[in-house]
Protein backbone atom coordinates (compact mmCIF):
# COMPACT_ATOMS: atom_id res chain seq x y z
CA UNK A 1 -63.58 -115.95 118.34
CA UNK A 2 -60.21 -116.90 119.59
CA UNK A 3 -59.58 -120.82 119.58
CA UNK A 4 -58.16 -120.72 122.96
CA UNK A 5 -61.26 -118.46 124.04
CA UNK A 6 -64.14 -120.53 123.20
CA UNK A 7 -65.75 -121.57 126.51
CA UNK A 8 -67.26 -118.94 128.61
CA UNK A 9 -67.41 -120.96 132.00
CA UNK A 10 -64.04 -119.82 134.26
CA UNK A 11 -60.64 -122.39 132.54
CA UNK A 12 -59.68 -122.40 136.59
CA UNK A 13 -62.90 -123.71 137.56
CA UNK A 14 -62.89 -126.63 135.55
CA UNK A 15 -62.00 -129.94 137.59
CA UNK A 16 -60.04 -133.08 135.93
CA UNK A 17 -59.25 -136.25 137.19
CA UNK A 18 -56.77 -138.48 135.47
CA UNK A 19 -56.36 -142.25 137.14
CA UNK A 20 -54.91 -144.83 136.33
CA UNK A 21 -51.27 -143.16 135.59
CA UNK A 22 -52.54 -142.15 132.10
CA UNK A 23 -50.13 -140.49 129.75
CA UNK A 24 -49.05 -136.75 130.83
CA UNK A 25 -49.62 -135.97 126.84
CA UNK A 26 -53.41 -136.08 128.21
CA UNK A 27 -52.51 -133.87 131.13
CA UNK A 28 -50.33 -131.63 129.00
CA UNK A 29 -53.05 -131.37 126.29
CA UNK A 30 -55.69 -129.73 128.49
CA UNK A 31 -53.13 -127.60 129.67
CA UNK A 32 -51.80 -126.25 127.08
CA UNK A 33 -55.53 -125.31 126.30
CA UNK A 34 -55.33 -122.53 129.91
CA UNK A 35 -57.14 -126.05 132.38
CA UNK A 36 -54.87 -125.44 135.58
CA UNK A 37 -57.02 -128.08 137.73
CA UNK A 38 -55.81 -131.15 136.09
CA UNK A 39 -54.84 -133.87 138.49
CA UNK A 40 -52.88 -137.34 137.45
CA UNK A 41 -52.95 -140.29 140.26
CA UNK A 42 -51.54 -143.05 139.03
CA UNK A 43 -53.06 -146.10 140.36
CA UNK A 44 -57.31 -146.90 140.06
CA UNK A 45 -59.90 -146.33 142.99
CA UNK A 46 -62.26 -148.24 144.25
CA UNK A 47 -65.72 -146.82 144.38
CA UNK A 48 -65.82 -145.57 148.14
CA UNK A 49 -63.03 -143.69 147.19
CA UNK A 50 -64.31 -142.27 143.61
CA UNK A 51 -67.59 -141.38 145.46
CA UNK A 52 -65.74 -139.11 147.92
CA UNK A 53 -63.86 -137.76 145.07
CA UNK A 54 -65.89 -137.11 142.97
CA UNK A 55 -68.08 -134.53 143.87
CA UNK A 56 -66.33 -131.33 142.04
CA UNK A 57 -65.09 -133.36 139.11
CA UNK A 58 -66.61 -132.26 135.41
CA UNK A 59 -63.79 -134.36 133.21
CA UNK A 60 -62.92 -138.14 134.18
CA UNK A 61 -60.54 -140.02 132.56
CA UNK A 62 -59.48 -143.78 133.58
CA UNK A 63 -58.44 -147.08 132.02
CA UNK A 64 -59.78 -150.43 132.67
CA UNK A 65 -59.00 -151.12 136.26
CA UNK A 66 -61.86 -148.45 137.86
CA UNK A 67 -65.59 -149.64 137.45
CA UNK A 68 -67.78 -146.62 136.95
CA UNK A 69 -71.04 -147.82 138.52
CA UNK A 70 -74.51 -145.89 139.36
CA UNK A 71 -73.41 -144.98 143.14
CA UNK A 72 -70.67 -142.85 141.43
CA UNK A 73 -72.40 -141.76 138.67
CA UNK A 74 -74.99 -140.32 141.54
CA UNK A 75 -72.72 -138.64 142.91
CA UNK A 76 -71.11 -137.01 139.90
CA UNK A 77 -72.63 -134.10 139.95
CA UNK A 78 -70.69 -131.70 138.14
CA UNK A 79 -69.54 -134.69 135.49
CA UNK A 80 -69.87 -133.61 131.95
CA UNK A 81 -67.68 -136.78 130.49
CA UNK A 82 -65.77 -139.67 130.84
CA UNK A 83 -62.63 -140.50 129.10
CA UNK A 84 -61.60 -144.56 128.58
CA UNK A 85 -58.11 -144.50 128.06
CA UNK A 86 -57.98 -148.00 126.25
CA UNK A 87 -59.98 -149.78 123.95
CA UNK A 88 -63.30 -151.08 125.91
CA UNK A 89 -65.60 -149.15 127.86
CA UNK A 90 -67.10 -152.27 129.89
CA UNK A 91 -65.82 -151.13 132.88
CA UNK A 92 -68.60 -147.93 132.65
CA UNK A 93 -72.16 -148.79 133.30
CA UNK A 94 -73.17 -147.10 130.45
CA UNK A 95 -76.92 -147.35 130.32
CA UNK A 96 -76.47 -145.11 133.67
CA UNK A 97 -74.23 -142.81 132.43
CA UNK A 98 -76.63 -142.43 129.28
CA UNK A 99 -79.39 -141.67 131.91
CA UNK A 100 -77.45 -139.06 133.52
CA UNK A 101 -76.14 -137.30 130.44
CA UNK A 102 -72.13 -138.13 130.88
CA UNK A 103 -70.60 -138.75 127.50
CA UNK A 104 -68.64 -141.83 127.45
CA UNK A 105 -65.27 -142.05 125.24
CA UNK A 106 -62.79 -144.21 124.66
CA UNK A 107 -59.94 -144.93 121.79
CA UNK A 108 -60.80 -148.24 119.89
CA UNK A 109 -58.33 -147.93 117.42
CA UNK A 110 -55.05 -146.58 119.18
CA UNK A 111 -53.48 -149.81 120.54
CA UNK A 112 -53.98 -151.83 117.41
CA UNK A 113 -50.79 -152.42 115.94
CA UNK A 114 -49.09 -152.82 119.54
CA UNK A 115 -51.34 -155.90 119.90
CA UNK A 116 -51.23 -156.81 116.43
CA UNK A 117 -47.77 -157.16 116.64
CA UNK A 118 -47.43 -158.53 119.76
CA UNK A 119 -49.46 -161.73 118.27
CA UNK A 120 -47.39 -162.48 115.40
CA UNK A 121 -44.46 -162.54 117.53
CA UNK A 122 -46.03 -165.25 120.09
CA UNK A 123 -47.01 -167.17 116.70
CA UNK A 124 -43.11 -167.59 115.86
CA UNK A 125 -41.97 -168.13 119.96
CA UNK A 126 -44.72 -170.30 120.25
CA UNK A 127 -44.70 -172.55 116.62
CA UNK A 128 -41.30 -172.67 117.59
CA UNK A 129 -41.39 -173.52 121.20
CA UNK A 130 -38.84 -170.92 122.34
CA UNK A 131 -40.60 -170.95 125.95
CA UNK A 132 -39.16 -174.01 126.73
CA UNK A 133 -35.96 -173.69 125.25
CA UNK A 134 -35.47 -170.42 127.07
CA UNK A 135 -36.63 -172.05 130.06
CA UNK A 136 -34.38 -174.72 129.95
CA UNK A 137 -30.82 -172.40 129.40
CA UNK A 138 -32.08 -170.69 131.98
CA UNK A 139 -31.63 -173.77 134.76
CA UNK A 140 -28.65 -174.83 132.67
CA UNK A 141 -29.72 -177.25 130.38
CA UNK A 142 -28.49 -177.27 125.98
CA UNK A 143 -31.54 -178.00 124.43
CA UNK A 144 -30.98 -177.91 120.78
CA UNK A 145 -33.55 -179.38 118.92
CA UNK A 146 -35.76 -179.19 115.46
CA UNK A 147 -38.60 -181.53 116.72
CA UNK A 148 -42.13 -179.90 116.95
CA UNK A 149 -40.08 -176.29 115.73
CA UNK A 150 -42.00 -175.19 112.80
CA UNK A 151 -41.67 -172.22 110.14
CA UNK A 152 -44.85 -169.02 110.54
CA UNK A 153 -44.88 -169.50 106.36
CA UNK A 154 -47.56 -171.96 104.70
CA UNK A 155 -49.30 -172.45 108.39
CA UNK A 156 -52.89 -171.21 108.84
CA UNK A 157 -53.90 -168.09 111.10
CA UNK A 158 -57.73 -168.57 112.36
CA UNK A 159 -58.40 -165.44 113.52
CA UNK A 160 -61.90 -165.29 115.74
CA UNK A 161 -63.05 -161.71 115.87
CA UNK A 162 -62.22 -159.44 112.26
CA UNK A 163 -62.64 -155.66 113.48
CA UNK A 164 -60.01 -153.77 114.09
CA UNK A 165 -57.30 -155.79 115.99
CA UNK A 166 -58.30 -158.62 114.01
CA UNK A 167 -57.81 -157.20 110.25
CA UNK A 168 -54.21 -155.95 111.05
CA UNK A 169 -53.58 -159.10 112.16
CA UNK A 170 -54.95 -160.25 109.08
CA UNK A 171 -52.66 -157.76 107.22
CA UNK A 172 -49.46 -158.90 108.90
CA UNK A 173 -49.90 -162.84 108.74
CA UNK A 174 -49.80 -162.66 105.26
CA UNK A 175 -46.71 -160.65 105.16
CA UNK A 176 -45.43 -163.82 107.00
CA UNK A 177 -46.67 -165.78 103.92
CA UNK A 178 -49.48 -167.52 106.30
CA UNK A 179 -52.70 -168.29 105.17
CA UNK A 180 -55.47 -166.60 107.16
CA UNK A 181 -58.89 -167.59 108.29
CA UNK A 182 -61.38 -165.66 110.35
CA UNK A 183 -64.43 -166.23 111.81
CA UNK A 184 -67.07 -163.02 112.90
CA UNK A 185 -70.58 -162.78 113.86
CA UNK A 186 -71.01 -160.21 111.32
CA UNK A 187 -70.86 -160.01 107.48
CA UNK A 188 -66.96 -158.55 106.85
CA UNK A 189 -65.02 -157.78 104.11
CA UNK A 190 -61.61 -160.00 103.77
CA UNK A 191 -58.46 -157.26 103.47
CA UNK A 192 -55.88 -159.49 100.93
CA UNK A 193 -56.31 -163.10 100.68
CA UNK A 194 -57.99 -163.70 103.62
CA UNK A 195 -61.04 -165.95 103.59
CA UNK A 196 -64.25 -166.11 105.87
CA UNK A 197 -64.83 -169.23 107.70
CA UNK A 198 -68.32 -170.77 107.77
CA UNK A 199 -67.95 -171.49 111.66
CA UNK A 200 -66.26 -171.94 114.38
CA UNK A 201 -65.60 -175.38 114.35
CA UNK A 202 -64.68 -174.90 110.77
CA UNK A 203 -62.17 -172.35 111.74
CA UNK A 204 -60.15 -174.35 114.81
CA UNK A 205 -60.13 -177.33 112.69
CA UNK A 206 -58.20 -176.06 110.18
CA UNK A 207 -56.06 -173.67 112.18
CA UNK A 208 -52.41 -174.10 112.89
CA UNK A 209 -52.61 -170.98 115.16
CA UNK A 210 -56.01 -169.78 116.67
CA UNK A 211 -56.39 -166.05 117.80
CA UNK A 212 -58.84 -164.35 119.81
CA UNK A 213 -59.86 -160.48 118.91
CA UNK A 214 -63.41 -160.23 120.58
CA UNK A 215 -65.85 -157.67 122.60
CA UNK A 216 -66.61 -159.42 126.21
CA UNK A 217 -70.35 -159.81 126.22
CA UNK A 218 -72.75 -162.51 127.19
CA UNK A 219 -72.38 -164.09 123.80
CA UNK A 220 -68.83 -164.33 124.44
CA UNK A 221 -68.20 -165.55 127.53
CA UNK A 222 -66.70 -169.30 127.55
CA UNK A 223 -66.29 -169.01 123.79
CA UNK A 224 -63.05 -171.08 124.21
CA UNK A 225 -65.04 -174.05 125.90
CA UNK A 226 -64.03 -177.70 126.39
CA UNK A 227 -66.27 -178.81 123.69
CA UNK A 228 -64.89 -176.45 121.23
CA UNK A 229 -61.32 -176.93 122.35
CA UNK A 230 -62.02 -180.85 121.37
CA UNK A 231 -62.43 -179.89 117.41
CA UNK A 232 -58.86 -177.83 117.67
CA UNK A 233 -56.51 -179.17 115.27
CA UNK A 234 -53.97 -181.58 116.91
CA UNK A 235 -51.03 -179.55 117.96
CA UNK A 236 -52.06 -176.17 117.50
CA UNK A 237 -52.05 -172.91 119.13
CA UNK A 238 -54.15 -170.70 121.38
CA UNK A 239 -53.50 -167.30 121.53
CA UNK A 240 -55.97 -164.86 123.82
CA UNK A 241 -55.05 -161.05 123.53
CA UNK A 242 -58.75 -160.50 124.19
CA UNK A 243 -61.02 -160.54 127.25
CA UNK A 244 -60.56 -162.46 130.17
CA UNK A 245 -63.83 -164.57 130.02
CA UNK A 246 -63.22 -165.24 126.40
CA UNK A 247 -61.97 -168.85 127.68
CA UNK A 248 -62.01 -171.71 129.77
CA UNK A 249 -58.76 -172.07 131.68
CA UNK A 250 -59.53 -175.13 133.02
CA UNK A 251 -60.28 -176.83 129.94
CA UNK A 252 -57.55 -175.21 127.93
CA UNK A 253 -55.23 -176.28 130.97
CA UNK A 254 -56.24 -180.19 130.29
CA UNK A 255 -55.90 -179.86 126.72
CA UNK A 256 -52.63 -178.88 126.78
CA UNK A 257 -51.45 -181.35 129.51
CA UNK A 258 -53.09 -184.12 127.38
CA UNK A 259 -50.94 -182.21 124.36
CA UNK A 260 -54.10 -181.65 122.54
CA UNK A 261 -53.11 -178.78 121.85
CA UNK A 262 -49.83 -177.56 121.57
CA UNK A 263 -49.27 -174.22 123.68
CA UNK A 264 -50.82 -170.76 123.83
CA UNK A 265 -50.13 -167.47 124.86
CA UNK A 266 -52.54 -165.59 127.22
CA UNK A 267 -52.62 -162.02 128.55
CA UNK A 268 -56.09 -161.50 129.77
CA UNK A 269 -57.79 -163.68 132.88
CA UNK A 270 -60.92 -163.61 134.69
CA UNK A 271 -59.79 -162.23 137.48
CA UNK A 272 -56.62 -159.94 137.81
CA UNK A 273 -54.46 -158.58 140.04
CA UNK A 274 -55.49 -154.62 141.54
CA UNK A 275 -52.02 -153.55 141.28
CA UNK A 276 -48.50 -154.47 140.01
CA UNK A 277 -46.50 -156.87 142.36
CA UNK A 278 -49.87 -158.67 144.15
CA UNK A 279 -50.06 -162.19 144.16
CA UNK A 280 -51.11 -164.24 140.40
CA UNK A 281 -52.51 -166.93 140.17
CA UNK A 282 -53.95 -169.23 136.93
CA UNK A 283 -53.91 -172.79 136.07
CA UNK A 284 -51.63 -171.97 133.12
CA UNK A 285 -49.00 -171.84 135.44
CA UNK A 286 -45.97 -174.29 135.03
CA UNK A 287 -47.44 -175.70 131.90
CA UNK A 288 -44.87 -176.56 128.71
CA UNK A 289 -45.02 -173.61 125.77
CA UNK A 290 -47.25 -171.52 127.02
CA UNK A 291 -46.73 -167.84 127.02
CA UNK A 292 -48.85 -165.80 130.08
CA UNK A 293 -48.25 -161.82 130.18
CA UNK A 294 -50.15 -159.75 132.41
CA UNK A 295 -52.39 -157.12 130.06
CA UNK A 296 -49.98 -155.96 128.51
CA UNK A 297 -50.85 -156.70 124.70
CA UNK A 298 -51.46 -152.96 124.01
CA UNK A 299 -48.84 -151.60 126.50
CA UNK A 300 -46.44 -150.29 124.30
CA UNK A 301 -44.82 -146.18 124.73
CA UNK A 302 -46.72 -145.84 121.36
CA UNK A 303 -50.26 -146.86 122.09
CA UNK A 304 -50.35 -145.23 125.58
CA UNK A 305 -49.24 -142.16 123.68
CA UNK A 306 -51.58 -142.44 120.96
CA UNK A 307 -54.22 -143.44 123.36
CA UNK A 308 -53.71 -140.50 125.55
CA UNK A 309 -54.02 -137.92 122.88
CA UNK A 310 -56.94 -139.38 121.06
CA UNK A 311 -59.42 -139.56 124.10
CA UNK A 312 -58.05 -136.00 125.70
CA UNK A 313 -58.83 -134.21 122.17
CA UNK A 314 -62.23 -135.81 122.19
CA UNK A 315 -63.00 -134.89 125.72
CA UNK A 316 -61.61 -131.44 125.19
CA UNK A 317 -63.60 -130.90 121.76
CA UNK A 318 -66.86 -131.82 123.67
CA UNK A 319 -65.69 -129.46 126.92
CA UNK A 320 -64.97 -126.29 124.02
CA UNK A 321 -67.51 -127.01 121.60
CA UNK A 322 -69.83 -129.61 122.42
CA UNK A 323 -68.47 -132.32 119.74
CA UNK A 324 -70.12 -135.91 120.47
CA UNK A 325 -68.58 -137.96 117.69
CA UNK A 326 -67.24 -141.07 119.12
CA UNK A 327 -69.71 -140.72 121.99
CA UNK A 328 -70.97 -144.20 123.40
CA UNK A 329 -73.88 -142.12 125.61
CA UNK A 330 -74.50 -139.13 123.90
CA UNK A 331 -75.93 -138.75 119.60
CA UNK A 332 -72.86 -137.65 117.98
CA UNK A 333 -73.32 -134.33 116.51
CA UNK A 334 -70.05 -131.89 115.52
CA UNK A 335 -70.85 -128.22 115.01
CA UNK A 336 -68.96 -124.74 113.89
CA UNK A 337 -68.78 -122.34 116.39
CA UNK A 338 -71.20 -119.57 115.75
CA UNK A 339 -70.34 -116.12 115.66
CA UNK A 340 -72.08 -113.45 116.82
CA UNK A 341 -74.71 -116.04 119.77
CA UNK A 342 -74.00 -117.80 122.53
CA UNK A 343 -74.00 -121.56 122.41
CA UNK A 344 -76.34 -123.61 124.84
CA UNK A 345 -76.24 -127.78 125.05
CA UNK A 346 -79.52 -129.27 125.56
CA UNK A 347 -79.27 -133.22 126.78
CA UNK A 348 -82.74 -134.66 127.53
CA UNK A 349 -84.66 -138.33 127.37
CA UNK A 350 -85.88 -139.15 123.90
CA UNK A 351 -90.14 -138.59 124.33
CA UNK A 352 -92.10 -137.21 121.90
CA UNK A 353 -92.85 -133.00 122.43
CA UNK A 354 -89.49 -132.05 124.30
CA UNK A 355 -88.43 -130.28 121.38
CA UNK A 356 -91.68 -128.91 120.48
CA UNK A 357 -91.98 -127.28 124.16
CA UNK A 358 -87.85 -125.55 124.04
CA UNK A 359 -89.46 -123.74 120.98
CA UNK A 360 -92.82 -122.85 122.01
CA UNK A 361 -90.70 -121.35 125.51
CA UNK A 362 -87.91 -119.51 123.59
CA UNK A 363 -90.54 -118.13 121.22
CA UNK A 364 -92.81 -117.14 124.35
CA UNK A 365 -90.16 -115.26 125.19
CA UNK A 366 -89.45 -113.55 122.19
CA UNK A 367 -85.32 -115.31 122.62
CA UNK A 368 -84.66 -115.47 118.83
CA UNK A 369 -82.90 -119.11 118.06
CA UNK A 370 -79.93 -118.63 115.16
CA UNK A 371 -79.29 -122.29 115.04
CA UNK A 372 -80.72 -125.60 116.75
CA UNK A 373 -79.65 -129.30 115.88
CA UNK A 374 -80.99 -132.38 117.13
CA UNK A 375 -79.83 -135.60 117.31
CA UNK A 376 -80.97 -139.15 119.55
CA UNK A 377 -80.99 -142.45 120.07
CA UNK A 378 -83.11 -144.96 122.00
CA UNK A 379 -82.85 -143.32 125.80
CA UNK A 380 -81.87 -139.28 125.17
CA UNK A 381 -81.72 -135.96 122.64
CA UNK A 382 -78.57 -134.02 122.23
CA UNK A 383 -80.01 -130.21 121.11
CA UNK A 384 -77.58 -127.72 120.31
CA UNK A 385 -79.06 -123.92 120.32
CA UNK A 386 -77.12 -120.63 118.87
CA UNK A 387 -79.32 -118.19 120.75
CA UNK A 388 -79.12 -114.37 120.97
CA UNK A 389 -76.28 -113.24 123.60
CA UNK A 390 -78.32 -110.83 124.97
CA UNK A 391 -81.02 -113.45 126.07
CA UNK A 392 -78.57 -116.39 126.89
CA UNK A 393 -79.21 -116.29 130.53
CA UNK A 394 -82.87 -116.06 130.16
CA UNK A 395 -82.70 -119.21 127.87
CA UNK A 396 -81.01 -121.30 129.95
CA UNK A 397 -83.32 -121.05 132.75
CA UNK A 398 -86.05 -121.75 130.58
CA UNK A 399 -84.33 -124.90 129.15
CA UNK A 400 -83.53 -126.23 132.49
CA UNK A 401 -87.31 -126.22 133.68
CA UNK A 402 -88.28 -128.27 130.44
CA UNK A 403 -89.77 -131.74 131.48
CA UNK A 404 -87.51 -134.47 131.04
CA UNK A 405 -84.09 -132.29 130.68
CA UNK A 406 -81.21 -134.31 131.97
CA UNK A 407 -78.48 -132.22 131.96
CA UNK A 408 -78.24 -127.99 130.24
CA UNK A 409 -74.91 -125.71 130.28
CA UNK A 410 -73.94 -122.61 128.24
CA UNK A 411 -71.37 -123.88 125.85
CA UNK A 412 -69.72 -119.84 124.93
């Protein structure tokens, strides 16, 4: 079976939708794999627009700017999978998409030394308050001065959030000869000589430079608030690389004005901008050493780059031979191809006998199965079924009339 020859439903036919001006190694990838309907636009939709679109579309990929909600999701018919070209997957109602059978992706890992670097460089602009310097040459003024300038080495990193972003952080810090804290809702293992913090509290009052690597959820939403931002160690630094609702502007507006604190870089906001060059507004504005970039932490040639090839090979490997791993919807399962059968995927809501009743109708039918694996979680079932060639057609209208069968396709 040639690699390039796997699926048996028409290359031509297939319909992909890049937004969000993701990286042509995505486009190129499918591609070079004999997909000749591959379309790049390179700004988001709204969902008026996605609905309309849509329609014929089997392979999705956007970044965090389009919100996949249940309107579009109805109207997906022909949607096998959706690719998130960055790190969270938030902006996909995913409990719908679960429901419907889409497989969600996304790359967790491929930006994490663009924003990992990123923050030890606004540690040492910040700790030295180069903002205001620069700001100052640039309307003319010398401003040479040591006071409040301070050396990276023998300060202390808290770092609020350990998983990926967080660790390399971690990593890096002590290469700068800091001494790291971190803080996480869940039991980790410290990389070098990090050491877990009890709390939070604990963590910002000890902190000469406080970091923010978590998830937005309901638990962290107004993390950051004023009453925390009281127990910050005098003078130190904010730095949010994170989610916009991570923290309170407001409050981390007034503690810097009453030089509580002593400046902070942020990238993410609660509200942002649809496009580039549309009015910004946040009450960081005009405030001394304080760094604000606009989502850019993982923006770097690299990560896109990285980013587009890891979520196109996923999406592709699930397209060609119905790989899940990585899957936020689907069970992950990863399979050989099979020679000699064809290759039918079976996605259906997790109740007790759906299994039970594809075997009792294959068998009925005398449709010998090769191979079948089964996977699920809470909401669906992910069977995979080597069946006889012969009696591939035949199977796959019988497996689309079982109760509770979300979504069926021959695979090759």
């Amino acid at each position: 079976m040639a690699a390039n020859d796997i699926t048996s439903y028409p290359k031509e036919k297939i319909r992909i939708l890049f937004l969000e001006n993701i990286s042509d190694l995505a486009v190129k990838n499918f591609q070079r794999h004999g997909y000749t309907q591959v379309e790049k636009i390179t700004k988001a939709m709204t969902e008026d627009e996605l609905i309309r679109e849509i329609k014929d579309v089997h392979i999705l990929g956007i970044r965090s700017k389009t919100q996949i909600t249940p309107k579009i999701l109805d109207a997906a018919k022909k949607l096998q999978a959706i690719g998130c070209f960055c790190i969270g997957v938030n902006q996909v109602d995913l409990e719908y998409a679960t429901k419907n059978g889409v497989v969600v992706f996304n790359a967790p890992y491929s930006n994490t030394r663009s924003v990992a670097e990123l923050v030890i460089g606004l540690s040492v602009m910040l700790i030295r308050r180069i903002p205001d310097k620069n700001k100052a040459a640039h309307e003319g003024i010398w401003k040479k001065d040591a006071k409040g300038s301070y050396e990276l080495r023998g300060k202390t990193l808290g770092i609020i959030g350990y998983g990926n972003i967080g660790s390399q952080v971690s990593v890096l810090a002590e290469g700068m000869g800091m001494k790291v804290l971190f803080y996480d809702t869940e039991t980790k293992l410290p990389l070098g000589n990090a050491e877990d913090a009890k709390s939070l509290k604990e963590l910002v009052g000890k902190s000469d430079i406080i970091t923010l690597h978590v998830p937005e959820t309901p638990q962290t939403k107004n993390l950051v608030t004023r009453s925390l931002l009281k127990n910050f160690k005098k003078g130190s630094i904010l730095i949010n690389y994170a989610r916009g609702e991570v923290v309170d502007l407001e409050a981390l507006r007034d503690a810097i004005v009453e030089e509580r604190l002593g400046g902070a870089a942020i990238d993410v906001y609660p509200w942002e901008p649809e496009k580039n060059g549309d009015r910004f507004q946040t009450p960081l504005q005009d405030l001394p050493n304080v760094i604000l970039t606009p989502h850019i932490g993982g923006s770097t040639e690299e990560a896109q780059q990285n980013i587009g090839e890891d979520v196109s090979n996923k999406l592709y490997s699930y397209l060609e031979k119905g790989v899940t791993f990585g899957s936020h919807t689907v069970p992950g399962l990863s399979l050989p191809p099979a020679e000699g059968a064809h290759r039918i995927l079976h996605i259906h809501k997790n109740i007790p006998g759906v299994l039970s009743e594809i075997n009792t109708e294959l068998s009925n039918h005398k449709i010998n199965i090769l191979g079948q694996y089964l996977k699920t979680n809470d909401e669906i079932g992910y069977v995979v079924l080597d069946v006889d060639k012969k009696l591939s057609n035949q199977a796959l209208q019988l497996l689309r009339e079982v109760k509770s069968t979300i979504k069926v396709r021959v695979l090759y």
